[in-house]
C-alpha atoms as a PDB file:
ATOM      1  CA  UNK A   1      89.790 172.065  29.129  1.00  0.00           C
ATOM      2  CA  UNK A   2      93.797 172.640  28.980  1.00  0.00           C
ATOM      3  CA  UNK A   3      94.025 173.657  32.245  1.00  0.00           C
ATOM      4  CA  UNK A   4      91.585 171.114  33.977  1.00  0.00           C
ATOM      5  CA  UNK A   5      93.862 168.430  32.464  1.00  0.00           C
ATOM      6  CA  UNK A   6      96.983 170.358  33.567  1.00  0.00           C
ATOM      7  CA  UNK A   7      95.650 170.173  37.420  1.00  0.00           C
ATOM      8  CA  UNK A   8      95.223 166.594  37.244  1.00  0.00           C
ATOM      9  CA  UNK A   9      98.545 165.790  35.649  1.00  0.00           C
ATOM     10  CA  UNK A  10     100.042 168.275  38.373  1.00  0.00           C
ATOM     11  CA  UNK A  11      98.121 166.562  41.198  1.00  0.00           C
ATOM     12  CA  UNK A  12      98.906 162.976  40.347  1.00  0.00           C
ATOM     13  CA  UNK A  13     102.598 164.302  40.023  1.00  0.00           C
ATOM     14  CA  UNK A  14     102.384 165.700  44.094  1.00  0.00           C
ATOM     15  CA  UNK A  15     100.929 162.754  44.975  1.00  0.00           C
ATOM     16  CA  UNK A  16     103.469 160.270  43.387  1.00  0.00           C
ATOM     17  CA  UNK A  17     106.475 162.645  44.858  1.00  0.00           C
ATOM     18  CA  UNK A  18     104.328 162.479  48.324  1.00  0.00           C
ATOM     19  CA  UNK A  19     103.354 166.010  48.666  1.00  0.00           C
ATOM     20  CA  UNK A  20      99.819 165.785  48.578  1.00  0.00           C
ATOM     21  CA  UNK A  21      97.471 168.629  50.703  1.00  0.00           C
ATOM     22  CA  UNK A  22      96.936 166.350  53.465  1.00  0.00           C
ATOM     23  CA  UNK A  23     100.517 164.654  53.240  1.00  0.00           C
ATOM     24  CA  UNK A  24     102.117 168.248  53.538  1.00  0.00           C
ATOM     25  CA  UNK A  25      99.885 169.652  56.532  1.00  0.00           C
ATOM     26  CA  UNK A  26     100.876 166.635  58.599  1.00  0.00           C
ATOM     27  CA  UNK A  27     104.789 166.768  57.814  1.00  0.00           C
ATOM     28  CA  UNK A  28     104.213 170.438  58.492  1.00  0.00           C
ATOM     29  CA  UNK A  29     102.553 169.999  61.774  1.00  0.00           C
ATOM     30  CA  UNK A  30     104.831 167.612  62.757  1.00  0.00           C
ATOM     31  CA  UNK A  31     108.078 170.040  62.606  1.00  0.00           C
ATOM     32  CA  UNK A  32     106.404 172.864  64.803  1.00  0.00           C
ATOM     33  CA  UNK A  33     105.612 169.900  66.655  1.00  0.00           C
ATOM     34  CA  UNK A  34     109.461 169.294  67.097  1.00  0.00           C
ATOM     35  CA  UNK A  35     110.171 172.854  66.922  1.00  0.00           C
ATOM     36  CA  UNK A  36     108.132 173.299  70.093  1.00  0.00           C
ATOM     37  CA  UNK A  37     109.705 170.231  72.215  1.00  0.00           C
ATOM     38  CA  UNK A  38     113.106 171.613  71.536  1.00  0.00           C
ATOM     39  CA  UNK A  39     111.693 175.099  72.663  1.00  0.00           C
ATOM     40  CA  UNK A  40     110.148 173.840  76.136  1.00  0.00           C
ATOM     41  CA  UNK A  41     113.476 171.647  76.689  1.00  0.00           C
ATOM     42  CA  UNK A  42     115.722 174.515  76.640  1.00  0.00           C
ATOM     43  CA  UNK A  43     113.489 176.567  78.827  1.00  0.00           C
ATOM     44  CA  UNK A  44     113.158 173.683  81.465  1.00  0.00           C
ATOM     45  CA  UNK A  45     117.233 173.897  81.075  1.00  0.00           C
ATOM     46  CA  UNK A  46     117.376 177.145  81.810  1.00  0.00           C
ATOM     47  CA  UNK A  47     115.300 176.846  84.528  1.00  0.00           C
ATOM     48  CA  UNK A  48     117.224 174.463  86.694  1.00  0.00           C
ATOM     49  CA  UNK A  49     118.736 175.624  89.767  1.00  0.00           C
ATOM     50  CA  UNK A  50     116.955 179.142  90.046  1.00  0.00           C
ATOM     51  CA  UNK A  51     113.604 180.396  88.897  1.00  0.00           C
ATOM     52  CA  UNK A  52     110.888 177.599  86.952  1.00  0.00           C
ATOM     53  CA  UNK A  53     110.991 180.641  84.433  1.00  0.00           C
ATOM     54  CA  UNK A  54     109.127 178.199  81.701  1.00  0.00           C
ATOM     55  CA  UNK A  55     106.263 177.802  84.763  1.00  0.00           C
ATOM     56  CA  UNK A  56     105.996 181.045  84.975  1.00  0.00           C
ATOM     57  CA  UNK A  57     105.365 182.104  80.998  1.00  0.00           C
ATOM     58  CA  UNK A  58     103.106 179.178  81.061  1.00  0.00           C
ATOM     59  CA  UNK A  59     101.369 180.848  83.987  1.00  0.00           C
ATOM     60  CA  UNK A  60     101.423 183.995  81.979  1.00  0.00           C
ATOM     61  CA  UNK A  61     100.266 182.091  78.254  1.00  0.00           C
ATOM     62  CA  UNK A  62      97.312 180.593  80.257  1.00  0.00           C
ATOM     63  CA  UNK A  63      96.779 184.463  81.746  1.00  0.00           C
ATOM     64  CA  UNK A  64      96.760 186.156  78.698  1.00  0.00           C
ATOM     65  CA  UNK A  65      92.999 186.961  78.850  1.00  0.00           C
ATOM     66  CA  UNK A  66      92.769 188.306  82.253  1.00  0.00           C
ATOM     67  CA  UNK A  67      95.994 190.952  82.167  1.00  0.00           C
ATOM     68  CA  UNK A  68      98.762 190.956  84.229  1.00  0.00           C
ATOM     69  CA  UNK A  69     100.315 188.348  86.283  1.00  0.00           C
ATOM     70  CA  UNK A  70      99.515 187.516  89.803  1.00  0.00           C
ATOM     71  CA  UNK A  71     102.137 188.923  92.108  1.00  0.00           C
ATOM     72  CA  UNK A  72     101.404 186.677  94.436  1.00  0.00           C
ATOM     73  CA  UNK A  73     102.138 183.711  91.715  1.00  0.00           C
ATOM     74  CA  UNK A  74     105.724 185.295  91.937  1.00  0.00           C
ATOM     75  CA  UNK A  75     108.918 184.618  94.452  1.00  0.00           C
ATOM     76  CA  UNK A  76     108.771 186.947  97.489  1.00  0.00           C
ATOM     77  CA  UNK A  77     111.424 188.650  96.507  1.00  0.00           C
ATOM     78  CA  UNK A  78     110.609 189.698  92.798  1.00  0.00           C
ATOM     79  CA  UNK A  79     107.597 190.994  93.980  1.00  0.00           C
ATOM     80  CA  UNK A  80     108.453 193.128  96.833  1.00  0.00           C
ATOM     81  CA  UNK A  81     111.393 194.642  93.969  1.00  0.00           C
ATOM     82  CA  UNK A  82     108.544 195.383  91.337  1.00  0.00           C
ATOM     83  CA  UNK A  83     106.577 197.317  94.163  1.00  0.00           C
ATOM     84  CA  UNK A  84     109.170 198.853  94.981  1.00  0.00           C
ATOM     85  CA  UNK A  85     109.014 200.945  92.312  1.00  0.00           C
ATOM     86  CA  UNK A  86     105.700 202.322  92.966  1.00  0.00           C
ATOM     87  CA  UNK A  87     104.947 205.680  95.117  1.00  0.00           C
ATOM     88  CA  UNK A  88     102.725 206.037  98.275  1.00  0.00           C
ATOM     89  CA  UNK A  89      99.770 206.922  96.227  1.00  0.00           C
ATOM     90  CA  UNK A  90     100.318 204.073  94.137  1.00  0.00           C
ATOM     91  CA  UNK A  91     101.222 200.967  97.096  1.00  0.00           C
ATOM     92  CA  UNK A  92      98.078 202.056  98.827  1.00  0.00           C
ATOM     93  CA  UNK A  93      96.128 200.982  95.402  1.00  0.00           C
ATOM     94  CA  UNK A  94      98.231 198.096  95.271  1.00  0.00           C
ATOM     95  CA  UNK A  95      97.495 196.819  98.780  1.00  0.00           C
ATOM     96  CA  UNK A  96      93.762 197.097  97.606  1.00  0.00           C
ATOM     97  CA  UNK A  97      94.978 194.248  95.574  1.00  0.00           C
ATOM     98  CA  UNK A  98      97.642 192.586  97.161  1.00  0.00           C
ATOM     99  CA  UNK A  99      96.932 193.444 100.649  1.00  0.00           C
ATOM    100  CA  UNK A 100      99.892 191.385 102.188  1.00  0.00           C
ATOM    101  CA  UNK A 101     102.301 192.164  99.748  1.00  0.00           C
ATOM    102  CA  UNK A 102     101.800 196.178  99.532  1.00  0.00           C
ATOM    103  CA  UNK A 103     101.527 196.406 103.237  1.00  0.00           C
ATOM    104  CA  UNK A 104     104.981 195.403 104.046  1.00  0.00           C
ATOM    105  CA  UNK A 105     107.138 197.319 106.606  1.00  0.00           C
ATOM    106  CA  UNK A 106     110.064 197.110 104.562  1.00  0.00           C
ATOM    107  CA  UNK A 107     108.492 198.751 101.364  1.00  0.00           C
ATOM    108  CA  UNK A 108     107.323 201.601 103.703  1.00  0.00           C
ATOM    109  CA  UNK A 109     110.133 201.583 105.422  1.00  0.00           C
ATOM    110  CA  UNK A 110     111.982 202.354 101.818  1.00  0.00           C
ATOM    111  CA  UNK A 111     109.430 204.937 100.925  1.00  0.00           C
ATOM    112  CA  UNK A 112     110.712 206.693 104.352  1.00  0.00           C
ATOM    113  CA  UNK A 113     113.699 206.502 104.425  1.00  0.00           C
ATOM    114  CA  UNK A 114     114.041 207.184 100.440  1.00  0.00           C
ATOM    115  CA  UNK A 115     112.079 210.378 100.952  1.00  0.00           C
ATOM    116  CA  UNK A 116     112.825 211.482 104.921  1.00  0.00           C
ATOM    117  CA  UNK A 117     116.354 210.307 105.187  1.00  0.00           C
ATOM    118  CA  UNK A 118     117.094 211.083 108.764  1.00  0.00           C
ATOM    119  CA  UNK A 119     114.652 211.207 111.757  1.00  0.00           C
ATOM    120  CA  UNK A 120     115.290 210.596 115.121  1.00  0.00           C
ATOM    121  CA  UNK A 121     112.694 207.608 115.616  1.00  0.00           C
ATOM    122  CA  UNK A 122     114.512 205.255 112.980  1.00  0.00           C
ATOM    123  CA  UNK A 123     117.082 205.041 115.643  1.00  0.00           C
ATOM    124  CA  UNK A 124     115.007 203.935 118.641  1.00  0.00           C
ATOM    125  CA  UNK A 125     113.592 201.260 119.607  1.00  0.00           C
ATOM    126  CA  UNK A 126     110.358 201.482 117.789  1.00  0.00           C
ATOM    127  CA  UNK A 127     106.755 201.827 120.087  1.00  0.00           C
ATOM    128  CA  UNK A 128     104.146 199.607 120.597  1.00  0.00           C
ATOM    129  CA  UNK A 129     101.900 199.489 117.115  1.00  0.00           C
ATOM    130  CA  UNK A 130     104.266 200.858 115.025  1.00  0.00           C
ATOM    131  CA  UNK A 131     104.210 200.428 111.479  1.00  0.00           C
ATOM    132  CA  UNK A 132     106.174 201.995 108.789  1.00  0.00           C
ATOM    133  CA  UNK A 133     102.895 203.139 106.929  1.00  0.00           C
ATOM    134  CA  UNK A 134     101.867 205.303 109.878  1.00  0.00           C
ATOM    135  CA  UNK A 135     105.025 207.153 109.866  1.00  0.00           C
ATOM    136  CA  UNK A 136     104.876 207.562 105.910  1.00  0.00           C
ATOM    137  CA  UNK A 137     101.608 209.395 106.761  1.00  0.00           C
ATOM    138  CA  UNK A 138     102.867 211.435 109.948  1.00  0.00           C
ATOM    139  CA  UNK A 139     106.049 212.137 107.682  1.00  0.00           C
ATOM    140  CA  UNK A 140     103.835 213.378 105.027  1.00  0.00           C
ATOM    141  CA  UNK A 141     101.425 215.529 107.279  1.00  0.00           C
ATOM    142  CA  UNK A 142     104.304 217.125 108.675  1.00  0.00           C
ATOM    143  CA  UNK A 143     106.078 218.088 106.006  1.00  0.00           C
ATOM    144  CA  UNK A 144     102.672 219.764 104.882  1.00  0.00           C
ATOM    145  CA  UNK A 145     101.931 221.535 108.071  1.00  0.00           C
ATOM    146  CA  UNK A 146     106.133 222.726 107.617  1.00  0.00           C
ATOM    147  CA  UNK A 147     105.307 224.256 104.101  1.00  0.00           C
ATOM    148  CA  UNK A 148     102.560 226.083 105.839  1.00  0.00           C
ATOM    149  CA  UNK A 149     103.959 227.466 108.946  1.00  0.00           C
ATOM    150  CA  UNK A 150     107.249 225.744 109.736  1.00  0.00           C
ATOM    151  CA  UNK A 151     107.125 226.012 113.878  1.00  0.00           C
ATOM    152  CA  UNK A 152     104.108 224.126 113.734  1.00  0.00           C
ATOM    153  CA  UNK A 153     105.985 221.447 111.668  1.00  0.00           C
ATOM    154  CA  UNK A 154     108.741 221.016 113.675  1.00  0.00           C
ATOM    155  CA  UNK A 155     106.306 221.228 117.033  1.00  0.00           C
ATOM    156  CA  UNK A 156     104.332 218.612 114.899  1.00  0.00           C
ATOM    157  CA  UNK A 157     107.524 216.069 113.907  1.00  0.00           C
ATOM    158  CA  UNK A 158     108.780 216.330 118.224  1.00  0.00           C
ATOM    159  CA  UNK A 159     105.176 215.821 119.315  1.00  0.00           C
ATOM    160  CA  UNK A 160     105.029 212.310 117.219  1.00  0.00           C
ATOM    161  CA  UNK A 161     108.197 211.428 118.680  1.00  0.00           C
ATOM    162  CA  UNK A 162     109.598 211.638 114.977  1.00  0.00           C
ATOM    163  CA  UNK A 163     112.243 213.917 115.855  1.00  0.00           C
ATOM    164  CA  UNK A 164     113.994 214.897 119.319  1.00  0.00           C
ATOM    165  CA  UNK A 165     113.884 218.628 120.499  1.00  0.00           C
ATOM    166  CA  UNK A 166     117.861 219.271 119.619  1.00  0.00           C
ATOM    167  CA  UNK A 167     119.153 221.768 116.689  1.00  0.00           C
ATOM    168  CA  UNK A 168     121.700 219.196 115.478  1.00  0.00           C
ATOM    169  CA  UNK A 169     118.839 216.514 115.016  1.00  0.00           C
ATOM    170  CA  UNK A 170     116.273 219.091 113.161  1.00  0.00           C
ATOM    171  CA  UNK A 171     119.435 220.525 111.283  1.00  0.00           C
ATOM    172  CA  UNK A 172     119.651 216.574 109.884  1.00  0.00           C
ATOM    173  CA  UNK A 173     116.219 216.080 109.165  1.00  0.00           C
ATOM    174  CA  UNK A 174     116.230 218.793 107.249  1.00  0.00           C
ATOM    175  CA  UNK A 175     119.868 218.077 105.154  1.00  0.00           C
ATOM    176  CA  UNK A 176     118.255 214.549 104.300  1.00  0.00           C
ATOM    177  CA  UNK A 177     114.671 215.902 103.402  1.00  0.00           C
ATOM    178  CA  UNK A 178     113.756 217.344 100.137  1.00  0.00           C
ATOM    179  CA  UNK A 179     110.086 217.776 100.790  1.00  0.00           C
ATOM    180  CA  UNK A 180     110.634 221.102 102.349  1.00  0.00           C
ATOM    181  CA  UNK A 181     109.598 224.612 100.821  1.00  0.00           C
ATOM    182  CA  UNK A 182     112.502 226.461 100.104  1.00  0.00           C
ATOM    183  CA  UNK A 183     111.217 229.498 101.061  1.00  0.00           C
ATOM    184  CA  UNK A 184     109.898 228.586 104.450  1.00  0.00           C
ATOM    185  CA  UNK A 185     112.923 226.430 105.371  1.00  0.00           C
ATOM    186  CA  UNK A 186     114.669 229.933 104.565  1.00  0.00           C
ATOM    187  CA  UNK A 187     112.907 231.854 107.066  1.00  0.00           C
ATOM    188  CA  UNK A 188     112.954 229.307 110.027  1.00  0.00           C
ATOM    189  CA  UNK A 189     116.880 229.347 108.836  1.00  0.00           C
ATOM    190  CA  UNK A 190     117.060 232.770 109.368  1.00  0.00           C
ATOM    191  CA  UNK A 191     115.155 232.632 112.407  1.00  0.00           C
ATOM    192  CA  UNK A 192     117.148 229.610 113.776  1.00  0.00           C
ATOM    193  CA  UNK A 193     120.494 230.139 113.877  1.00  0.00           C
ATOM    194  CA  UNK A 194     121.915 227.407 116.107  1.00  0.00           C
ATOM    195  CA  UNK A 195     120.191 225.189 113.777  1.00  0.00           C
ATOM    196  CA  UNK A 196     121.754 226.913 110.665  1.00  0.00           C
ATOM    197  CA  UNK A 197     124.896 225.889 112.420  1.00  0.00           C
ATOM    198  CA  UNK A 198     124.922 222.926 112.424  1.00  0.00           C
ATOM    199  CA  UNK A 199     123.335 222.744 109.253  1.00  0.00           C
ATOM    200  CA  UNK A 200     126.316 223.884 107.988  1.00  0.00           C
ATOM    201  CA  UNK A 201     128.755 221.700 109.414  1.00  0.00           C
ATOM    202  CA  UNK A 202     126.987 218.698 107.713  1.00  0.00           C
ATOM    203  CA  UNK A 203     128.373 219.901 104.640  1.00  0.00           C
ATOM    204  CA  UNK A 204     131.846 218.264 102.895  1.00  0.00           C
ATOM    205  CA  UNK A 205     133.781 220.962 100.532  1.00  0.00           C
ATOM    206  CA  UNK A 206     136.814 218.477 101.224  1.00  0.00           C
ATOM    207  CA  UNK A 207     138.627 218.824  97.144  1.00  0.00           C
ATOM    208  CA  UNK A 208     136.118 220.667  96.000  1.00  0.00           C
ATOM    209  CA  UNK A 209     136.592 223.760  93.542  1.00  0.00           C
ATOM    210  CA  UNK A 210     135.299 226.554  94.925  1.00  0.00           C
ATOM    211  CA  UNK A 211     132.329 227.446  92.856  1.00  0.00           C
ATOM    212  CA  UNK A 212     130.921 224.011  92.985  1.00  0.00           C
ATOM    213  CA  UNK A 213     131.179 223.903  96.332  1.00  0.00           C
ATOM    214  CA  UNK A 214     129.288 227.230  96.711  1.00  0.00           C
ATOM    215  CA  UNK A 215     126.250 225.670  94.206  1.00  0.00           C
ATOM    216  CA  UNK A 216     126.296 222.637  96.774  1.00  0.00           C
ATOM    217  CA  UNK A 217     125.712 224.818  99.887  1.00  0.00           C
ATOM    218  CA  UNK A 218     123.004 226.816  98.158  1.00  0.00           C
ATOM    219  CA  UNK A 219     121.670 223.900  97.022  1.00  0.00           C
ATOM    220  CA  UNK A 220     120.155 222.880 100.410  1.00  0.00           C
ATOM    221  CA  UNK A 221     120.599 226.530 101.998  1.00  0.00           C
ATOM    222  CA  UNK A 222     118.866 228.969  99.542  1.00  0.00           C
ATOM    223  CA  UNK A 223     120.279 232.102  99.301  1.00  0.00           C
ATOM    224  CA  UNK A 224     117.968 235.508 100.381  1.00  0.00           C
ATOM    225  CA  UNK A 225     116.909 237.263  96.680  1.00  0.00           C
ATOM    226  CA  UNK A 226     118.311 240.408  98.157  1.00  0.00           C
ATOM    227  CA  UNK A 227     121.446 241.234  99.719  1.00  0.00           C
ATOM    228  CA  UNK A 228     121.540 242.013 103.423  1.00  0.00           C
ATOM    229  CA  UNK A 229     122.383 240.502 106.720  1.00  0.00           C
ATOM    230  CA  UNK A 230     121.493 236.761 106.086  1.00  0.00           C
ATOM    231  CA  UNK A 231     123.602 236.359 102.994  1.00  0.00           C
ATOM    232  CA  UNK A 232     125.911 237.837 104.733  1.00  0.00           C
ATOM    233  CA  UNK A 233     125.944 235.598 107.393  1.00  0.00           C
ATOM    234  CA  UNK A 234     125.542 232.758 105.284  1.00  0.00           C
ATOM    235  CA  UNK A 235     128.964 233.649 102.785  1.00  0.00           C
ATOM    236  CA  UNK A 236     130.754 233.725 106.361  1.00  0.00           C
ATOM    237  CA  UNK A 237     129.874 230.708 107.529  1.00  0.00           C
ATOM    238  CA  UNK A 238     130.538 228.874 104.226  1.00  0.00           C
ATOM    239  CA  UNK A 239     133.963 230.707 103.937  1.00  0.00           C
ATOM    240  CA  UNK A 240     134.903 229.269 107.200  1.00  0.00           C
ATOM    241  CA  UNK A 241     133.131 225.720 106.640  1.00  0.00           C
ATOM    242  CA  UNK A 242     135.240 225.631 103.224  1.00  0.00           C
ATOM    243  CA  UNK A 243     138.464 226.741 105.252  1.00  0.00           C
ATOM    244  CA  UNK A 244     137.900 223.486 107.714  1.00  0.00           C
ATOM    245  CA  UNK A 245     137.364 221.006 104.801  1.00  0.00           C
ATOM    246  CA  UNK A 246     140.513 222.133 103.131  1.00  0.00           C
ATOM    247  CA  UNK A 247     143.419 223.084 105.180  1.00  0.00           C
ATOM    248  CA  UNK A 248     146.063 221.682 102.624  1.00  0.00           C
ATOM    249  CA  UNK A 249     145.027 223.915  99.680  1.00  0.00           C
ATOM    250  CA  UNK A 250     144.116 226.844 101.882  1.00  0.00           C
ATOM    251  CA  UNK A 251     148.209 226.866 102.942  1.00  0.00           C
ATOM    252  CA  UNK A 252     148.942 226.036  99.322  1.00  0.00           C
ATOM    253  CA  UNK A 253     147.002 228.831  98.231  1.00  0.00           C
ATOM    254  CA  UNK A 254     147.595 231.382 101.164  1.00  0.00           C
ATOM    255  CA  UNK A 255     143.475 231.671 101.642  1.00  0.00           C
ATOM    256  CA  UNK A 256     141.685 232.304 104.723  1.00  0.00           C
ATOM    257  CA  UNK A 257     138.265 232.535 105.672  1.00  0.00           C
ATOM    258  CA  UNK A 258     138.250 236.487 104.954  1.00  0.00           C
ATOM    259  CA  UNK A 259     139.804 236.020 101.170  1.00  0.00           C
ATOM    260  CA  UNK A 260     137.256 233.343 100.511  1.00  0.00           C
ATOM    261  CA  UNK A 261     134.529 235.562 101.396  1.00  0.00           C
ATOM    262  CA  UNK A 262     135.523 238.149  99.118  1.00  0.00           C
ATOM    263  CA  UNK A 263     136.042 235.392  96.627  1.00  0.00           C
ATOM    264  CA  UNK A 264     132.447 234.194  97.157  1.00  0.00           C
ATOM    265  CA  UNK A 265     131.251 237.862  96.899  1.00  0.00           C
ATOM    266  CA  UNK A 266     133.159 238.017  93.785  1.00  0.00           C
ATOM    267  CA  UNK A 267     131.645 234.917  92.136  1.00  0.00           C
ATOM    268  CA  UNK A 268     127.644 235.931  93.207  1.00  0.00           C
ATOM    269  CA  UNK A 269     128.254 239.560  91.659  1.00  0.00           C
ATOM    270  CA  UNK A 270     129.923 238.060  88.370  1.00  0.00           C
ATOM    271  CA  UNK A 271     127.093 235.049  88.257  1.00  0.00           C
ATOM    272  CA  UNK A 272     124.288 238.419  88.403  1.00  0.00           C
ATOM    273  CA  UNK A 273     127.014 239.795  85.818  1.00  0.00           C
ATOM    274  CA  UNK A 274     126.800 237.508  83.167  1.00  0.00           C
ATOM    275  CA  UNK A 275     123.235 235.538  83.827  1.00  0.00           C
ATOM    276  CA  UNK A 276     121.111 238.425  84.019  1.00  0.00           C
ATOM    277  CA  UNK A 277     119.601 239.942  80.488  1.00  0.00           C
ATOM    278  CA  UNK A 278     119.846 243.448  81.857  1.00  0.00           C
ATOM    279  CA  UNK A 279     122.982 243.923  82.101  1.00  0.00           C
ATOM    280  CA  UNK A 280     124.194 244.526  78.334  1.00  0.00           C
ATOM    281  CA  UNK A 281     127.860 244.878  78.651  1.00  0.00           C
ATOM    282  CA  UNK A 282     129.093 241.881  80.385  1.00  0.00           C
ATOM    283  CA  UNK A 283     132.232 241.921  83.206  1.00  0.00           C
ATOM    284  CA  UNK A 284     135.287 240.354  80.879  1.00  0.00           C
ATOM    285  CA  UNK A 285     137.697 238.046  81.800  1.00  0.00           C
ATOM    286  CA  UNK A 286     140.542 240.947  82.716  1.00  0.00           C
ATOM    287  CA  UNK A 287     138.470 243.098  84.287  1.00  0.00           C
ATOM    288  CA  UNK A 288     136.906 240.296  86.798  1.00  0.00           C
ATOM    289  CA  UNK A 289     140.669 239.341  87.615  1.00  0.00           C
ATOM    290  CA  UNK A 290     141.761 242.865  87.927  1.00  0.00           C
ATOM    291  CA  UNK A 291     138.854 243.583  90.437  1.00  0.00           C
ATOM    292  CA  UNK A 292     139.036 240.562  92.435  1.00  0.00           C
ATOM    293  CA  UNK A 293     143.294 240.829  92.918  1.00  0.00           C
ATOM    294  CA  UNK A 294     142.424 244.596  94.041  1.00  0.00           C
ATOM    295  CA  UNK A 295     140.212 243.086  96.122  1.00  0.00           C
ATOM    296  CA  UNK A 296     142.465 240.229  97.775  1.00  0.00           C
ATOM    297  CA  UNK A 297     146.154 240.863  96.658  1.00  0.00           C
ATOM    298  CA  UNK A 298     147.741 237.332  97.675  1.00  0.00           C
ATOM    299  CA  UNK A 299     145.575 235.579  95.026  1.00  0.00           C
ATOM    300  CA  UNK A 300     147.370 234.056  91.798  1.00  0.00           C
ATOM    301  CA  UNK A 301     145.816 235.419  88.749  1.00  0.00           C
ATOM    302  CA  UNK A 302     145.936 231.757  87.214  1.00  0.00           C
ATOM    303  CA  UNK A 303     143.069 230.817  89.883  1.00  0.00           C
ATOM    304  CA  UNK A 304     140.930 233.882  89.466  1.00  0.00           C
ATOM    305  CA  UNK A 305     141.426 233.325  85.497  1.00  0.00           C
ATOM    306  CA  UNK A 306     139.608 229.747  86.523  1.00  0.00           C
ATOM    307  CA  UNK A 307     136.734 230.898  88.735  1.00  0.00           C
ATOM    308  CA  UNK A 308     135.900 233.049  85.599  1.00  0.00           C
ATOM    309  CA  UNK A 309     135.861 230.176  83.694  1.00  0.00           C
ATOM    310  CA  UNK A 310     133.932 228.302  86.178  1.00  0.00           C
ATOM    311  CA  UNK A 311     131.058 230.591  85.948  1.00  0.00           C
ATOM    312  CA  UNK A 312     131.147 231.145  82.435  1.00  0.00           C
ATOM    313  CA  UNK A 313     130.969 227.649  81.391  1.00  0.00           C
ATOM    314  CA  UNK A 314     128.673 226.492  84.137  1.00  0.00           C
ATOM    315  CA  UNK A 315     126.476 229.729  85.399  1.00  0.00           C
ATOM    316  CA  UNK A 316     124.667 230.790  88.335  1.00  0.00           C
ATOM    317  CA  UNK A 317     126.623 229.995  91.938  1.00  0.00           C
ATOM    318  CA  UNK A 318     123.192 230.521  93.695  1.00  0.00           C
ATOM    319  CA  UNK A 319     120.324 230.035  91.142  1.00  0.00           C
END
């Protein structure tokens, strides 16, 4: 009986203050009323002069229940920058979607040129029918048939009219293409040599330190996994690239082409040295500078001291 009395005293009291159930739910409603004016205002605000950004979350509140937002619903440009991200694989599901959107030329033309970034037909005046997505497909097909047999993929790249029939052009396609098996582009290397020229000569050393700039050539150039007459020819033609790119520090230095290539030697025999887990007792810092200055007597111990370094710190000039 207490506490029934004790409610009504308590209710009566709410009700003479003006805080009754009903009284309470309609001030209540009316501040997320307010609340939500003052939220739309500021995002009509910030919508003047560029996107309606508060049409487009309306767009997406009323889309909630059927996923993601129309594309199409979007500016030209935010679209085309969200595809943009996507790979072939993925824009060719896309266009099944948004056919005019995925199937523009300058998304394929992206895809190309982010993935192929030289070929000879991108600086032509293009055929009749050409598209952008047909040369994303050649481009792919070729670079298969390459990483099967890679005469048939050049053959297959001149016969499309993708590249012309001149070393220095193949030599670019393949410096700007990273679809190529390493091991097949090393045997058409070996096989073409006036294409491994200019291959070379693509290549900027220009105030570089010497090991990095031996990583960076075998980077796109793989080194043979035995010695012989490739590597060989390949140390010679990086010791006289290197030569080119830096005159000033070759005269500072008193370097030619020959004491780079034993310098280059030097570096590949102490990256086996210290990289490989069969070999237990590892070349020391003395006895690689002591070798090497045997080796090529005008060199400055200070700089041999640093190639050690180099390779010690970093590893591998040719992994």
């Amino acid at each position: 009986m207490g506490q029934g009395l004790w409610r009504v005293a308590r209710n009566q009291q709410l009700q003479h203050q003006g805080f009754s159930g009903q009284g309470y739910l309609t001030r209540e409603h009316g501040r997320r009323i307010a609340a939500n004016n003052v939220s739309n205002t500021s995002h009509r605000k910030q919508a003047q002069g560029g996107i309606d950004i508060y049409h487009l979350l309306k767009t997406r509140k009323s889309k909630e229940q059927e996923g993601f937002i129309n594309l199409e619903m979007l500016p030209p440009e935010l679209s085309f920058t969200i595809l943009s991200y996507l790979n072939a694989t993925d824009l060719c599901l896309a266009s099944c979607v948004w056919q005019d959107l995925a199937n523009d030329e300058l998304l394929w033309q992206g895809l190309c040129k982010s993935t192929w970034g030289h070929c000879s037909i991108y600086n032509k005046n293009p055929p009749l029918g050409f598209s952008f997505r047909k040369l994303y497909m050649q481009l792919d097909e070729g670079s298969l048939t390459f990483n099967a047999n890679p005469d048939e993929g050049v053959n297959y790249f001149m016969s499309k009219g993708i590249l012309d029939d001149s070393p220095k052009e193949i030599a670019k396609f393949i410096f700007c293409t990273r679809t190529l098996n390493w091991k097949k582009l090393r045997i058409y290397l070996d096989e073409r040599r006036d294409v491994l020229d200019d291959l070379v000569t693509l290549h900027n050393f220009r105030n570089q330190f010497l090991p990095n700039a031996l990583r960076e050539f075998f980077r796109h150039i793989h080194a043979p996994e035995e010695r012989g007459e490739y590597l060989e020819t390949l140390i010679t033609k990086f010791s006289h690239r290197f030569c080119a790119c830096n005159p000033d520090l070759m005269r500072e230095l008193g370097l030619s082409p020959d004491a780079v290539y034993v310098l280059c030697y030097s570096l590949i025999l102490l990256s086996i040295d210290l990289t490989s887990p069969h070999v237990k007792n590892k070349m020391s810092k003395r006895e690689f500078i002591r070798n090497t200055r045997r080796a090529a007597q005008n060199i400055s111990e200070d700089f041999v001291g640093h190639l050690y370094d180099n390779i010690y710190l970093i590893g591998h000039v040719a992994a």
